[in-house]
Protein backbone atom coordinates (compact mmCIF):
# COMPACT_ATOMS: atom_id res chain seq x y z
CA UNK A 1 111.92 101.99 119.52
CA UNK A 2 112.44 105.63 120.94
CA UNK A 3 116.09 105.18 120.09
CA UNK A 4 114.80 104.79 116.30
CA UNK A 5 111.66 106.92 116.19
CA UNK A 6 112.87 110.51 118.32
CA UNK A 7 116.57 110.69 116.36
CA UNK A 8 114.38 109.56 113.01
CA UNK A 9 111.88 112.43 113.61
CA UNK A 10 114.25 115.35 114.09
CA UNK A 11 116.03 114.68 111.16
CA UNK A 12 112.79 114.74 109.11
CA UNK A 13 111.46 117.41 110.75
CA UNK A 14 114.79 119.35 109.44
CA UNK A 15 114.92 118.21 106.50
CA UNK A 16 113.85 121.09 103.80
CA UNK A 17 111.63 119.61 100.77
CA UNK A 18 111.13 120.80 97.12
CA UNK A 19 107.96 121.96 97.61
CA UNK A 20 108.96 123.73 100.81
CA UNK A 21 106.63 122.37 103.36
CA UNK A 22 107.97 120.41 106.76
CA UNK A 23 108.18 116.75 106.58
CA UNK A 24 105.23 114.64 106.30
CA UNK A 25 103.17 113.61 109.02
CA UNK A 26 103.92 109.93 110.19
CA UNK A 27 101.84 107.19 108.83
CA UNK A 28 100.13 103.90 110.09
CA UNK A 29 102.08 101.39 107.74
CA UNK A 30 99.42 98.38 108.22
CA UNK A 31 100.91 94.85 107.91
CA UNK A 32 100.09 91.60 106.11
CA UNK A 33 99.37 90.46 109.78
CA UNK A 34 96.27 93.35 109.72
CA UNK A 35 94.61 93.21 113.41
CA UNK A 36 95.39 89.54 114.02
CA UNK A 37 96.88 89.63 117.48
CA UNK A 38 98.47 86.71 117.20
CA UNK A 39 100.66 87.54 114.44
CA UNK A 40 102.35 90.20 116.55
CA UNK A 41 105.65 88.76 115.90
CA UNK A 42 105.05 88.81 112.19
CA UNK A 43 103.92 92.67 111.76
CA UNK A 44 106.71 93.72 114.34
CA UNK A 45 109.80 92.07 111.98
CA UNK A 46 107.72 93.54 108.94
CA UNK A 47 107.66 96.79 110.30
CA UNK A 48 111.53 96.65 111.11
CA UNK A 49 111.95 95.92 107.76
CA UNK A 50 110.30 98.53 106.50
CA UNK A 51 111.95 100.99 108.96
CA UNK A 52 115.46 99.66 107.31
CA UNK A 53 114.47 99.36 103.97
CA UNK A 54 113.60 103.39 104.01
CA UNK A 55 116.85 104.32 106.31
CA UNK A 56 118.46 102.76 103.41
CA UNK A 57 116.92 105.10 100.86
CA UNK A 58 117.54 107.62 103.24
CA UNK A 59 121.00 106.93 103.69
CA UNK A 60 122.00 107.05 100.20
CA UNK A 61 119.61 110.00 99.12
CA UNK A 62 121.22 112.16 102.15
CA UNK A 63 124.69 113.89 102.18
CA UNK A 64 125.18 115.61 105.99
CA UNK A 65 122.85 113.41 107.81
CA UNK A 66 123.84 109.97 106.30
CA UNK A 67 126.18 109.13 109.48
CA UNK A 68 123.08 109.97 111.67
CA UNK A 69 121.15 107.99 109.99
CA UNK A 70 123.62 104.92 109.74
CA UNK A 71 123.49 105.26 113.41
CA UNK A 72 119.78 104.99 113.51
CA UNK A 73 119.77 102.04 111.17
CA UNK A 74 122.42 100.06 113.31
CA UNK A 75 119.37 100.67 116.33
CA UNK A 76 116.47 99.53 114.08
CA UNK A 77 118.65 96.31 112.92
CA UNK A 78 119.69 95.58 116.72
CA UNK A 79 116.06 95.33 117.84
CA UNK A 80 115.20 92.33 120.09
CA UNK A 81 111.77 90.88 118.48
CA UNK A 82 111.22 88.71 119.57
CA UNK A 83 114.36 86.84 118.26
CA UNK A 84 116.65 88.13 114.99
C-alpha cells in the first residue's frame, strides 16, 4: 500500500486548487463491512475499488500528472488481497 498511498500523496499535496488551499486532508472511507473483523477481505477489495475508481477520475481530470498516476493505478490494481 505505500507504493499507492506515498506517490498518491505527493501528487495531491502539489496539486494547486481553485480555492487555493493545499489538498485535503485524507479521510477514513468506512466500508459496508463497518467494524466486522471478519469481513476484512470484503472492506479491503472495497477500498481498492474505491482507490481505482478515484485514480480514474484523477487520471482523466489531470494533464502532467496523468502518467504518474496511471502508474499508481497499475499498483492499486496489482494488489494481492487476498486473491484478485
Amino acid at each position: 500500500m505505500v507504493n499507492i498511498m506515498t506517490p498518491l500523496a505527493e501528487i495531491m499535496v502539489q496539486e494547486p486548487f481553485q480555492n487555493g488551499t493545499a489538498a485535503p486532508a485524507f479521510q477514513f472511507y468506512p466500508t459496508e463491512a463497518g467494524e466486522d473483523a471478519s469481513k476484512v477481505d470484503e472492506a479491503a477489495k472495497e477500498l481498492q475499488e474505491a482507490i481505482i475508481l478515484h485514480l480514474e477520475r484523477a487520471i482523466d481530470a489531470a494533464s502532467e500528472k496523468a502518467e504518474a498516476l496511471r502508474v499508481i493505478k497499475f499498483s492499486a490494481e496489482n494488489i494481492l488481497w487476498p486473491v484478485n
